[in-house]
PDB file of N, CA and C in Angstrom:
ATOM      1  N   UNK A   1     -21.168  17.218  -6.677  1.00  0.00           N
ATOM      2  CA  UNK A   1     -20.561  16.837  -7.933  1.00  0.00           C
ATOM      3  C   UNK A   1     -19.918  15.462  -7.762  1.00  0.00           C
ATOM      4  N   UNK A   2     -20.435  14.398  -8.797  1.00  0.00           N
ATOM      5  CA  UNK A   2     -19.769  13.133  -8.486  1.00  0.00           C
ATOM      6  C   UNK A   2     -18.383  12.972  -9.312  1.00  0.00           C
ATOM      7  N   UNK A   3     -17.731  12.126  -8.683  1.00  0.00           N
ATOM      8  CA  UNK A   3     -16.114  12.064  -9.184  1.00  0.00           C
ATOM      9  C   UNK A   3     -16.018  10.782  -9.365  1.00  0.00           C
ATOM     10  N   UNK A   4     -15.113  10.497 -10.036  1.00  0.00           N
ATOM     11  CA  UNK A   4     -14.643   9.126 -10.462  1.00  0.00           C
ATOM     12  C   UNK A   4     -13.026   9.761 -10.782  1.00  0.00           C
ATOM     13  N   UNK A   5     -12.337   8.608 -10.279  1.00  0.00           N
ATOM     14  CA  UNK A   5     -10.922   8.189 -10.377  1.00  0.00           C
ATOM     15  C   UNK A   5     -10.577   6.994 -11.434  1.00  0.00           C
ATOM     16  N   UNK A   6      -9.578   7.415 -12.068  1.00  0.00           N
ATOM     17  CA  UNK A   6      -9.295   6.298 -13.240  1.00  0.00           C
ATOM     18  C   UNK A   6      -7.643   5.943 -12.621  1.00  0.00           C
ATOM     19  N   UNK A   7      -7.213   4.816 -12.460  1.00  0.00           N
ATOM     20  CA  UNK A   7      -6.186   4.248 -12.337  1.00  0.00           C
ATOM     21  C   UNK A   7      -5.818   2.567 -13.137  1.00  0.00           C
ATOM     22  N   UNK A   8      -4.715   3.377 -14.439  1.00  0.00           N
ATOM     23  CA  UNK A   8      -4.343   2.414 -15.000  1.00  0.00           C
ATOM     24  C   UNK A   8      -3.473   1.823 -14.935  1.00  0.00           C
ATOM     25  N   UNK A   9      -2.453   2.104 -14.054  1.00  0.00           N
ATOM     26  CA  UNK A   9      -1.241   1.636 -13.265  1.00  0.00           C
ATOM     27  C   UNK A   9      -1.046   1.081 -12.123  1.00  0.00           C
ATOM     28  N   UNK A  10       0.172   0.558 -11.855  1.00  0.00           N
ATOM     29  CA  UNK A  10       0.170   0.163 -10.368  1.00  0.00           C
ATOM     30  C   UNK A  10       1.170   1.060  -9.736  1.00  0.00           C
ATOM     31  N   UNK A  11       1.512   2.186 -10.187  1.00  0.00           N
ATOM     32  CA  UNK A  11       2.056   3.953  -9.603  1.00  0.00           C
ATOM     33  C   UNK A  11       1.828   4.790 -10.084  1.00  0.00           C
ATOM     34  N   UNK A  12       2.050   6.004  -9.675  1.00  0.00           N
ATOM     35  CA  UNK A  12       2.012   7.273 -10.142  1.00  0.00           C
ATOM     36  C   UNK A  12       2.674   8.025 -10.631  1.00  0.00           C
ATOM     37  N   UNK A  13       2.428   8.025 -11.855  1.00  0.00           N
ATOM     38  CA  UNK A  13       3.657   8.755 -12.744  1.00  0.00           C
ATOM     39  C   UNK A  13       4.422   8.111 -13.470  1.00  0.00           C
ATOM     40  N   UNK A  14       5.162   8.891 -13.983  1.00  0.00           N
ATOM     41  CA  UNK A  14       6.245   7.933 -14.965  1.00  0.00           C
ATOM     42  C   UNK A  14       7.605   8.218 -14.214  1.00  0.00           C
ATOM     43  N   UNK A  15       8.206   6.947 -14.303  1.00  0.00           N
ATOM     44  CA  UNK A  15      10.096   7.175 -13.274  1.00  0.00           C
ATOM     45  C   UNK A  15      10.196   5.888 -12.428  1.00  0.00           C
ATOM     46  N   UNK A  16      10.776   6.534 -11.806  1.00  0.00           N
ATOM     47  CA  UNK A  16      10.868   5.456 -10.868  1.00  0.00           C
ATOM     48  C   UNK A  16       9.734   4.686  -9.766  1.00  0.00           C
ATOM     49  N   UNK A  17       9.811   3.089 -10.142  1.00  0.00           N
ATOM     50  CA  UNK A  17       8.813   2.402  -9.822  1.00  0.00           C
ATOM     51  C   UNK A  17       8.079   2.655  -8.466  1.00  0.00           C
ATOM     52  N   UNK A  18       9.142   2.646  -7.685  1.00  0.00           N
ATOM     53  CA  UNK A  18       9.022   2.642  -6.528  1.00  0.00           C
ATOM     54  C   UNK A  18       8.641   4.339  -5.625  1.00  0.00           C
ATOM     55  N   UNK A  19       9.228   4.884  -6.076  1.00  0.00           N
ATOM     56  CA  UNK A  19       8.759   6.327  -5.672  1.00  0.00           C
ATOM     57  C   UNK A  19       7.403   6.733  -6.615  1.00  0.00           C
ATOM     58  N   UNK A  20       6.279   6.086  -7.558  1.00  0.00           N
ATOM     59  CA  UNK A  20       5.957   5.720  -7.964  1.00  0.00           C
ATOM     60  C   UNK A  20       5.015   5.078  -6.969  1.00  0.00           C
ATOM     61  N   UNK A  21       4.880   4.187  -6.716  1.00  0.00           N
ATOM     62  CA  UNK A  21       3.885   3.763  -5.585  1.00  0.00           C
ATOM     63  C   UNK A  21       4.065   4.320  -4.286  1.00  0.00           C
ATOM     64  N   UNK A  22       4.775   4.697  -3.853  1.00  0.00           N
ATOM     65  CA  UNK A  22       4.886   5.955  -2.334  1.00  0.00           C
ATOM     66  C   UNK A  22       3.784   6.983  -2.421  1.00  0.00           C
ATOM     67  N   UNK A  23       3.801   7.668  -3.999  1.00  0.00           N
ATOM     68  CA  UNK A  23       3.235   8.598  -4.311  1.00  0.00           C
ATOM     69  C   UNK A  23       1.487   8.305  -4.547  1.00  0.00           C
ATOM     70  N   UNK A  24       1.815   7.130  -4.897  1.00  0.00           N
ATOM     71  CA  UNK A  24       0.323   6.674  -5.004  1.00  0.00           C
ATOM     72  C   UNK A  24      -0.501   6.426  -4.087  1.00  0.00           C
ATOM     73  N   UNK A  25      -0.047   5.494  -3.012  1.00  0.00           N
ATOM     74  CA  UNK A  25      -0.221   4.932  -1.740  1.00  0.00           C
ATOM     75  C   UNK A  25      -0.800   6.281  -0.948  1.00  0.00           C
ATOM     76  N   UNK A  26      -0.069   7.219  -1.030  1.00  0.00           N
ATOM     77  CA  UNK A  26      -0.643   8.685   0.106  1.00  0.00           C
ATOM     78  C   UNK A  26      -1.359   9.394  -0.953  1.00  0.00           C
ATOM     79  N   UNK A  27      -1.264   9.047  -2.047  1.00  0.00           N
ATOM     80  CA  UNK A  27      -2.623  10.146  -2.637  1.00  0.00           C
ATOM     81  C   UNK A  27      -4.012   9.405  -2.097  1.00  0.00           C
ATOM     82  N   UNK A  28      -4.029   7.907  -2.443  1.00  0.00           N
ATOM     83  CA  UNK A  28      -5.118   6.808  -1.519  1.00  0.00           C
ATOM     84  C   UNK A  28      -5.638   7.406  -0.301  1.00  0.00           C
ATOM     85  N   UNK A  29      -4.641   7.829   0.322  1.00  0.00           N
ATOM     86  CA  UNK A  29      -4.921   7.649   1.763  1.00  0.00           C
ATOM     87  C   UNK A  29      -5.762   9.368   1.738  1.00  0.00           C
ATOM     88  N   UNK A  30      -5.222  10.314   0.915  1.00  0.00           N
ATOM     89  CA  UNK A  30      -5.414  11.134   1.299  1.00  0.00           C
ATOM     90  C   UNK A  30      -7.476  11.454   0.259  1.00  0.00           C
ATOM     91  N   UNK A  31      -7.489  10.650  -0.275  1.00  0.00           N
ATOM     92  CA  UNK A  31      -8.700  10.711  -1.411  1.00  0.00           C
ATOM     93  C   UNK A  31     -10.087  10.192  -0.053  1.00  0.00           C
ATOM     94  N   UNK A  32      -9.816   9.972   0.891  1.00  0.00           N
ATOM     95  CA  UNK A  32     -11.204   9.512   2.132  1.00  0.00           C
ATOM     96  C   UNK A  32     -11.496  11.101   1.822  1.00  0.00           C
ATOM     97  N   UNK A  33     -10.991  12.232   2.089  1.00  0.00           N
ATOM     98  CA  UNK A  33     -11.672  13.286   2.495  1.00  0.00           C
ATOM     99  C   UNK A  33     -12.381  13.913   1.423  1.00  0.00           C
ATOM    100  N   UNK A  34     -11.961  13.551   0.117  1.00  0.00           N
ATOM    101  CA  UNK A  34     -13.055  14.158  -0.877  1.00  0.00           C
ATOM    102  C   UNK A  34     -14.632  13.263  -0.973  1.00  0.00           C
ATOM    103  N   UNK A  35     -15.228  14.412  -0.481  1.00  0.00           N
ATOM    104  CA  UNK A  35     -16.873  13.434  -0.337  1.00  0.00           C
ATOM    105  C   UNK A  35     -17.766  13.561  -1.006  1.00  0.00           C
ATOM    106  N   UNK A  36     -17.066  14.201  -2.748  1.00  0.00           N
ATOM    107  CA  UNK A  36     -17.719  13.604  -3.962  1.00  0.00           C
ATOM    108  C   UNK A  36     -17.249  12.609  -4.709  1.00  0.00           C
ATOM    109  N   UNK A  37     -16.362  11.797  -3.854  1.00  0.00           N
ATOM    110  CA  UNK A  37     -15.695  10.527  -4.906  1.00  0.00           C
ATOM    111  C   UNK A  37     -17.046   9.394  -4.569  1.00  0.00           C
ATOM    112  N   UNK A  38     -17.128   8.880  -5.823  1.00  0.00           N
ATOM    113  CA  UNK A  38     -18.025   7.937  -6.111  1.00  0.00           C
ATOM    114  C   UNK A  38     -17.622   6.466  -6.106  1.00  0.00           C
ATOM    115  N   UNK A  39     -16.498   6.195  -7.071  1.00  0.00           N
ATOM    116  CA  UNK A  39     -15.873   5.545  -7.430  1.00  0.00           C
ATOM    117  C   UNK A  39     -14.541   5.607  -7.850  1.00  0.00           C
ATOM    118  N   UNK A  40     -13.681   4.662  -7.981  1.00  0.00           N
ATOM    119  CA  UNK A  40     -12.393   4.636  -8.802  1.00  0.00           C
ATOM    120  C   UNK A  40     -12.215   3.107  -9.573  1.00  0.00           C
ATOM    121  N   UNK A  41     -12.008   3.313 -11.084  1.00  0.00           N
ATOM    122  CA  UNK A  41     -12.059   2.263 -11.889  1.00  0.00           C
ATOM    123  C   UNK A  41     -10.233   2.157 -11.937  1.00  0.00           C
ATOM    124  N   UNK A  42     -10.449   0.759 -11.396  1.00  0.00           N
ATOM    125  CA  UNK A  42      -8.973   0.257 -12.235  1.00  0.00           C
ATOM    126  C   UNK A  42      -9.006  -0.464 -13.342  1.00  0.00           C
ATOM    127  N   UNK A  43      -7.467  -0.318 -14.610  1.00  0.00           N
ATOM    128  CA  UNK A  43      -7.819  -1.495 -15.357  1.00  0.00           C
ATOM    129  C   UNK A  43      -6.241  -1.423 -15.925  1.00  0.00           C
ATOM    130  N   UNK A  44      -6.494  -2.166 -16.860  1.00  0.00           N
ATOM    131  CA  UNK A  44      -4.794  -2.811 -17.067  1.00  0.00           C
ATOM    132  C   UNK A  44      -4.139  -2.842 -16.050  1.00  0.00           C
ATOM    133  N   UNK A  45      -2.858  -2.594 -15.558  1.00  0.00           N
ATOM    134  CA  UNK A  45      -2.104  -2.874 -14.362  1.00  0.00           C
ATOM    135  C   UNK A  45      -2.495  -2.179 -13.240  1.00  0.00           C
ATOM    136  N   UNK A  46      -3.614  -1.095 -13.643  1.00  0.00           N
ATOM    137  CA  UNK A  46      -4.146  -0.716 -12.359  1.00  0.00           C
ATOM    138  C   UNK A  46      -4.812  -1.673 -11.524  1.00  0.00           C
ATOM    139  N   UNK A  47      -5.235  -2.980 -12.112  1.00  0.00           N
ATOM    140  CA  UNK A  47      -6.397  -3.809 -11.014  1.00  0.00           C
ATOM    141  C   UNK A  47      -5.287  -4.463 -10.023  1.00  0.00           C
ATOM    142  N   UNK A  48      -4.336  -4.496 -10.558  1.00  0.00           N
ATOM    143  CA  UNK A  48      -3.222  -4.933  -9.456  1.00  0.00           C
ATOM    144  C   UNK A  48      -3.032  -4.404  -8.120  1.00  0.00           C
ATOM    145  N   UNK A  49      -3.418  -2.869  -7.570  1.00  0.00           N
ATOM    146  CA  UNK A  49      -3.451  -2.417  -6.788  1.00  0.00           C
ATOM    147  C   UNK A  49      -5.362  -3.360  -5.927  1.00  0.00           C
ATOM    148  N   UNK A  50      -6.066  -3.948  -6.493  1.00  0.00           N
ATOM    149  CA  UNK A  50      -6.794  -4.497  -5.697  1.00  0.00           C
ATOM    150  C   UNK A  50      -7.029  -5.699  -5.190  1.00  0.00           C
ATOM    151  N   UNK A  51      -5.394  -6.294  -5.621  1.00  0.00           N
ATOM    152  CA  UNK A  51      -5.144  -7.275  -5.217  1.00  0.00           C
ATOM    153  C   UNK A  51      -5.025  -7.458  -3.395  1.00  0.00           C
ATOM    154  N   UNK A  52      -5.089  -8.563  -3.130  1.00  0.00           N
ATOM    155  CA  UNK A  52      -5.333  -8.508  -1.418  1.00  0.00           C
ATOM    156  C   UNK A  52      -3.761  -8.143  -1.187  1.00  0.00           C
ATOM    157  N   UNK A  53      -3.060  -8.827  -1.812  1.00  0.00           N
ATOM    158  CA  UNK A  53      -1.556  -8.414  -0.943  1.00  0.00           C
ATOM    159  C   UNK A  53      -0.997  -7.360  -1.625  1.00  0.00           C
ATOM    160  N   UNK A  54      -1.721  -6.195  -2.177  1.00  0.00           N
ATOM    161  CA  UNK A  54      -1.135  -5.030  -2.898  1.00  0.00           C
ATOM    162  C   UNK A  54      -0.635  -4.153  -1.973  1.00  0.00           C
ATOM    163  N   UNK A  55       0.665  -3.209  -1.791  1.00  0.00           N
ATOM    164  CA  UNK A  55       0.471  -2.598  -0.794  1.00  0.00           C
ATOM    165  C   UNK A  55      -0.341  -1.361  -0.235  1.00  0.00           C
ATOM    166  N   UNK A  56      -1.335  -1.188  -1.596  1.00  0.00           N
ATOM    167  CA  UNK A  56      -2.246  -0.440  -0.814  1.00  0.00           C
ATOM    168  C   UNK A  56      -3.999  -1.135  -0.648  1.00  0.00           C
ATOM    169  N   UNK A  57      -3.575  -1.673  -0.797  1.00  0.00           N
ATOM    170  CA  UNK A  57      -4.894  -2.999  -0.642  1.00  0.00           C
ATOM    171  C   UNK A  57      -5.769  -2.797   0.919  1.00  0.00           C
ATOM    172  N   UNK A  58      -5.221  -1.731   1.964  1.00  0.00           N
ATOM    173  CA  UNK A  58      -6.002  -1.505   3.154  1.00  0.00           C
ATOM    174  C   UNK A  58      -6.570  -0.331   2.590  1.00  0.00           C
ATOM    175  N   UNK A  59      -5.745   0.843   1.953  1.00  0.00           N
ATOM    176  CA  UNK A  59      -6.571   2.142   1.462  1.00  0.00           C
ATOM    177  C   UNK A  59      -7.758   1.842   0.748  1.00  0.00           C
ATOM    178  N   UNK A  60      -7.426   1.087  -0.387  1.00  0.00           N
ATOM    179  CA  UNK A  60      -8.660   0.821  -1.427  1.00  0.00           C
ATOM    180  C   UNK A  60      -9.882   0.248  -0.521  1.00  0.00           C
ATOM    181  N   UNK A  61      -9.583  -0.733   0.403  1.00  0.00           N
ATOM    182  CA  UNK A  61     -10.345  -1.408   1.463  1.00  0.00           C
ATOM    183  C   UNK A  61     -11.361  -0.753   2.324  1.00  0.00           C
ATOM    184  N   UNK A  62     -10.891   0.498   2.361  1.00  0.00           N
ATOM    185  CA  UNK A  62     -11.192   1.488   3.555  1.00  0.00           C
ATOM    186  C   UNK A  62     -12.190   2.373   2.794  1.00  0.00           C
ATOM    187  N   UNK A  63     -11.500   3.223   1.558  1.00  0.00           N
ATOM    188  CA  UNK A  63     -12.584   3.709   0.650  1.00  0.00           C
ATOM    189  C   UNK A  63     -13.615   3.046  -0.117  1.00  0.00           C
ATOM    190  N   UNK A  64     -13.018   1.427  -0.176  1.00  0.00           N
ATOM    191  CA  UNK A  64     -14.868   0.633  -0.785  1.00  0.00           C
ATOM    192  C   UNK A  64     -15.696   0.693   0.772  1.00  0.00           C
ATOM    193  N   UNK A  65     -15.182   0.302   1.892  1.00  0.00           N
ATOM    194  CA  UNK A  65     -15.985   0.331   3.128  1.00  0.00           C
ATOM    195  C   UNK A  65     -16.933   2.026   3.523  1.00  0.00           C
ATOM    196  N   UNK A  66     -16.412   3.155   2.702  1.00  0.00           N
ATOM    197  CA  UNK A  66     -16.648   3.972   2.940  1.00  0.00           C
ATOM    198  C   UNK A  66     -17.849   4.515   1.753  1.00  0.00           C
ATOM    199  N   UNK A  67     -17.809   3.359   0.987  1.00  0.00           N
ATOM    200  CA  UNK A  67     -19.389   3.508  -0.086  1.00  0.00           C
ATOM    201  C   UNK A  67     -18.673   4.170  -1.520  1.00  0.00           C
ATOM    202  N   UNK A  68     -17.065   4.023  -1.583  1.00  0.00           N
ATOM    203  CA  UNK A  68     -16.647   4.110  -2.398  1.00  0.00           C
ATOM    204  C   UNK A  68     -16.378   2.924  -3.452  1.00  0.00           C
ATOM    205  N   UNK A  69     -17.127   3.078  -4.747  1.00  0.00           N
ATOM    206  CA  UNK A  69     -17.296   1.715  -5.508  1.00  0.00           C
ATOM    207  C   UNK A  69     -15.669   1.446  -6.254  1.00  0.00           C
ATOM    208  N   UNK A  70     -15.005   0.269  -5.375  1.00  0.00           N
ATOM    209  CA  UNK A  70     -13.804  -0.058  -6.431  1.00  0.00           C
ATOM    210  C   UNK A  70     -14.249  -0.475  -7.574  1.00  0.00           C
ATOM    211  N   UNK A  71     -14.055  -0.323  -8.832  1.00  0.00           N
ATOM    212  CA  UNK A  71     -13.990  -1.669 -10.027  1.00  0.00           C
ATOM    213  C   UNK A  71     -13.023  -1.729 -11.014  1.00  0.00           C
ATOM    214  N   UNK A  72     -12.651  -3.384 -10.491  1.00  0.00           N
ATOM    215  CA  UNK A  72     -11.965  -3.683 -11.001  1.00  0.00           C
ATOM    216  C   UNK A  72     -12.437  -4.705 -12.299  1.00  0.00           C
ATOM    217  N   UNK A  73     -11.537  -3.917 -13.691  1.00  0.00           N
ATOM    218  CA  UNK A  73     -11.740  -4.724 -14.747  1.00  0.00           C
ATOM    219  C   UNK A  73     -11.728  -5.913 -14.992  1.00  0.00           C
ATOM    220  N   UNK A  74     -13.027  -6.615 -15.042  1.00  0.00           N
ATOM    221  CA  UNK A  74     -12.911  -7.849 -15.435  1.00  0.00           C
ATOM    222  C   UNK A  74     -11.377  -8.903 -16.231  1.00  0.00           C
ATOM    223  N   UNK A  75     -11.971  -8.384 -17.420  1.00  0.00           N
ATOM    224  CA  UNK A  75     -10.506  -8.718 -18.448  1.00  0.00           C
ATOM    225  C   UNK A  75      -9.272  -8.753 -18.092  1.00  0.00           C
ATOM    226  N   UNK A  76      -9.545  -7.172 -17.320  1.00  0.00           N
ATOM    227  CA  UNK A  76      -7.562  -7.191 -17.196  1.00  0.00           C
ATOM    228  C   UNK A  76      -7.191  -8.152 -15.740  1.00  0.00           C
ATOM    229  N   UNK A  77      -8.362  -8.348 -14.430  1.00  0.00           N
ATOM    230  CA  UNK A  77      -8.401  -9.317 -13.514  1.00  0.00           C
ATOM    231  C   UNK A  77      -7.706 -10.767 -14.062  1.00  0.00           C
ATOM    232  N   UNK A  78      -8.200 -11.300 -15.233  1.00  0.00           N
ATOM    233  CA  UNK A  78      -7.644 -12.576 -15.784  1.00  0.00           C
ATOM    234  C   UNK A  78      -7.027 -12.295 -16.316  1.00  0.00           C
ATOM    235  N   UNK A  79      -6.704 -11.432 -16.864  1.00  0.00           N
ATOM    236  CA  UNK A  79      -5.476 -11.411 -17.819  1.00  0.00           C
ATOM    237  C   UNK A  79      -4.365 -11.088 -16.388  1.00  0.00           C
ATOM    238  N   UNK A  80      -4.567 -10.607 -15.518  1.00  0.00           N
ATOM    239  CA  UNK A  80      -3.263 -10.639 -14.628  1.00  0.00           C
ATOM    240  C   UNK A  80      -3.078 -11.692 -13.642  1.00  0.00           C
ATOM    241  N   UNK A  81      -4.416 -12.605 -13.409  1.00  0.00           N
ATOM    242  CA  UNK A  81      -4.498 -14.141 -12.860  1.00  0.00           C
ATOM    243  C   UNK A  81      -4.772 -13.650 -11.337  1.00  0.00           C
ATOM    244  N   UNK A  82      -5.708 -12.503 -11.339  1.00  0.00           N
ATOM    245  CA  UNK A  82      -5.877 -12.251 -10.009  1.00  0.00           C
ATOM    246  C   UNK A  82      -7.419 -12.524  -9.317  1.00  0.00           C
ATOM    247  N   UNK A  83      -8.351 -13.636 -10.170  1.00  0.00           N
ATOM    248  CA  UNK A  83      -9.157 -13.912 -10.172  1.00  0.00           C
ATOM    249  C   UNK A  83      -9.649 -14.475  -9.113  1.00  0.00           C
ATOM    250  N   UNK A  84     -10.107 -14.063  -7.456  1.00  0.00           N
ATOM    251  CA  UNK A  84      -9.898 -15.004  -6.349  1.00  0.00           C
ATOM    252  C   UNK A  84      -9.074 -14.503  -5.640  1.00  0.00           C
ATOM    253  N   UNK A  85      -8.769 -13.154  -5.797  1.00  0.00           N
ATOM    254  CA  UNK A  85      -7.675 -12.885  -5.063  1.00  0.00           C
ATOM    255  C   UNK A  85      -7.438 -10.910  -4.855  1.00  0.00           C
ATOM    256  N   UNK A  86      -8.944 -10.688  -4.677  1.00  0.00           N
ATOM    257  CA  UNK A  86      -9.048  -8.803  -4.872  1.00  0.00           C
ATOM    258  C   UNK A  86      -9.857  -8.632  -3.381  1.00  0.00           C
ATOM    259  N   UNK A  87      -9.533  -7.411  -3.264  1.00  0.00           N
ATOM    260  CA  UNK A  87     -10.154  -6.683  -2.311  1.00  0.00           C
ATOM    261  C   UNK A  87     -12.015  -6.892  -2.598  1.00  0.00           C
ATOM    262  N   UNK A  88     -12.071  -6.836  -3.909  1.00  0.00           N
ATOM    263  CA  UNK A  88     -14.020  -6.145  -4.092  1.00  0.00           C
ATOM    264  C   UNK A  88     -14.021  -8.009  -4.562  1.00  0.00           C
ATOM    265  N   UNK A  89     -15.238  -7.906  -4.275  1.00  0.00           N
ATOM    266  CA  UNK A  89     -16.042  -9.015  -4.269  1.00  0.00           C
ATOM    267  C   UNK A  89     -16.349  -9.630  -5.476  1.00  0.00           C
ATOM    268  N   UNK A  90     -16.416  -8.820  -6.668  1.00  0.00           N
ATOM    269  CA  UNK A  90     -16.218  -9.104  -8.234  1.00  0.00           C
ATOM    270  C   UNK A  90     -15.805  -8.174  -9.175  1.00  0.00           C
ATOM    271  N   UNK A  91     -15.355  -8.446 -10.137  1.00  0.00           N
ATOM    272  CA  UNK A  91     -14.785  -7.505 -10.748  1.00  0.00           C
ATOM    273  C   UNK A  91     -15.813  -7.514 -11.686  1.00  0.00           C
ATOM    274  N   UNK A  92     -15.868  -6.059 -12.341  1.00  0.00           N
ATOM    275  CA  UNK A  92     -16.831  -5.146 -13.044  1.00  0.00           C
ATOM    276  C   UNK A  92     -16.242  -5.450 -14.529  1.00  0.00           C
ATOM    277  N   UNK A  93     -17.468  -5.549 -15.410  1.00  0.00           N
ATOM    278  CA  UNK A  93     -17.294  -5.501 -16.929  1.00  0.00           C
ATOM    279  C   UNK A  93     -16.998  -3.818 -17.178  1.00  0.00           C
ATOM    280  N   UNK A  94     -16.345  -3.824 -18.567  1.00  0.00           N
ATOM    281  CA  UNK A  94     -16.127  -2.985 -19.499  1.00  0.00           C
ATOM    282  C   UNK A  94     -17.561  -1.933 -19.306  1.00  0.00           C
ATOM    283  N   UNK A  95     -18.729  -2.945 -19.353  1.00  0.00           N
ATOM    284  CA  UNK A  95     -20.035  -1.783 -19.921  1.00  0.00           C
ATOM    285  C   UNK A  95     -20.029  -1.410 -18.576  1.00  0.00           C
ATOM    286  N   UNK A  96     -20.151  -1.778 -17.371  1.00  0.00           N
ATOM    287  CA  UNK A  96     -20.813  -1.589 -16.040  1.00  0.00           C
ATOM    288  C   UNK A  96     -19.467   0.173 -15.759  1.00  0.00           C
ATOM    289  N   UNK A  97     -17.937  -0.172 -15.991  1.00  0.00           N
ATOM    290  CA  UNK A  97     -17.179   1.218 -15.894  1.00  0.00           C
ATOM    291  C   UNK A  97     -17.488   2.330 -17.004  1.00  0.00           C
ATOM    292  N   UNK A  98     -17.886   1.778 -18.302  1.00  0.00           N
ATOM    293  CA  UNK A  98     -18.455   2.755 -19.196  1.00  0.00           C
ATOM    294  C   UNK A  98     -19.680   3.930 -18.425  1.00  0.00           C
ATOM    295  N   UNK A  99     -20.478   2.738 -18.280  1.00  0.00           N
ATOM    296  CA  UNK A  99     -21.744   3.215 -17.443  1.00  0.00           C
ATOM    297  C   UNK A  99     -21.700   4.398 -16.247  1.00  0.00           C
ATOM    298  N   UNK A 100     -20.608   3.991 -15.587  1.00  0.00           N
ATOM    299  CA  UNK A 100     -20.603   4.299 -14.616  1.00  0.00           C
ATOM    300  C   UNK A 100     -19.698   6.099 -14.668  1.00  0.00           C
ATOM    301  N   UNK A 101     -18.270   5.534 -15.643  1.00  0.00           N
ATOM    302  CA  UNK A 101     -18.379   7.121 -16.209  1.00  0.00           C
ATOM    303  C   UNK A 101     -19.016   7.887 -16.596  1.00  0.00           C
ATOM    304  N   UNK A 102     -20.016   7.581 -17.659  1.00  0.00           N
ATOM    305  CA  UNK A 102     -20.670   8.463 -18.000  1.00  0.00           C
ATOM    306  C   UNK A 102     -22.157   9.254 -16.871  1.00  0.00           C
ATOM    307  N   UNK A 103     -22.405   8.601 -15.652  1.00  0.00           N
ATOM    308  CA  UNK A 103     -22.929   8.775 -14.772  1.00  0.00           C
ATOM    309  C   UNK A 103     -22.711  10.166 -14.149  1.00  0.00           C
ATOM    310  N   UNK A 104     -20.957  10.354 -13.671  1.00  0.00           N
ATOM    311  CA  UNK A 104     -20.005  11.146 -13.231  1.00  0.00           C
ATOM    312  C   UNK A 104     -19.986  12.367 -13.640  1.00  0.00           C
ATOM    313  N   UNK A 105     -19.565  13.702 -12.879  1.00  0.00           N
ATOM    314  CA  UNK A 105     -19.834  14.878 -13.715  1.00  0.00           C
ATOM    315  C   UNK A 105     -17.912  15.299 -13.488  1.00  0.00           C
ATOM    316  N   UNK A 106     -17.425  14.447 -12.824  1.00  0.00           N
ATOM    317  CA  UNK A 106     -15.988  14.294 -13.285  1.00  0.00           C
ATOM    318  C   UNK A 106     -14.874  12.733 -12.899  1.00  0.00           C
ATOM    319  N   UNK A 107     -14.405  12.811 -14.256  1.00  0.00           N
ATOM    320  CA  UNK A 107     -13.525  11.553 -14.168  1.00  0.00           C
ATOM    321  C   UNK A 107     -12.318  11.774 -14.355  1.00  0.00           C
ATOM    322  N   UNK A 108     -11.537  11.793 -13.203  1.00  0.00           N
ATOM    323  CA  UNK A 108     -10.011  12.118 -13.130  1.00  0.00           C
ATOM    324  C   UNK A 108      -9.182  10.795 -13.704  1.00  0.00           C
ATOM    325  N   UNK A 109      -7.937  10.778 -14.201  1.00  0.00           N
ATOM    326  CA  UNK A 109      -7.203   9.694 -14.295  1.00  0.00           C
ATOM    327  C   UNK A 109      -5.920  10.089 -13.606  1.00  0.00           C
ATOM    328  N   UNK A 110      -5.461   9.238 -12.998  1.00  0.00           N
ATOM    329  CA  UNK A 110      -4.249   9.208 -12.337  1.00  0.00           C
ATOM    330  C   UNK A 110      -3.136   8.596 -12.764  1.00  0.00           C
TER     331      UNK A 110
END
């Protein structure tokens, strides 16, 4: 069963910011062992986490090295001026994450 991860934030949950990315950071770490994840789409303040100096920018690193497809939203990439400056090699249009959900026989959001 293929999976897809949706992350539109740069934490988890609503509250506090910072406990908030703790929480996020070890769900990352802990998402290598599911070996129907396909992908995880970021967008709005989620592409921020694929920024190179994000602090989870080695997890995301580790699961694209592991044939896990990051993509990061085009749009929201420039709209946050992180153009030149991500973990994945280009960031993905609108149709290419459409696509790619509908591929999936589940798409979680986080």
């Amino acid at each position: 069963m293929s999976t897809m991860i949706i992350l539109n934030n740069d934490q988890m949950g609503v509250g506090d910011a910072g406990l908030g990315r703790k929480v996020l950071g070890n769900c990352l770490k802990k998402l290598g062992a599911f070996t129907d994840l396909e992908a995880i789409a970021l967008y709005n303040a989620g592409v921020k986490l694929a920024a190179k100096d994000s602090p989870v920018a080695t997890e995301l690193h580790l699961l694209n090295e592991n044939g896990v497809d990051v993509m990061a939203c085009v749009t929201c990439v420039e709209f946050y001026g992180l153009k030149g400056n991500l973990i994945v090699e280009s960031p993905s249009s609108l149709d290419d994450i459409l696509a790619a959900m509908k591929r999936m026989d589940r798409v979680i959001t986080l």
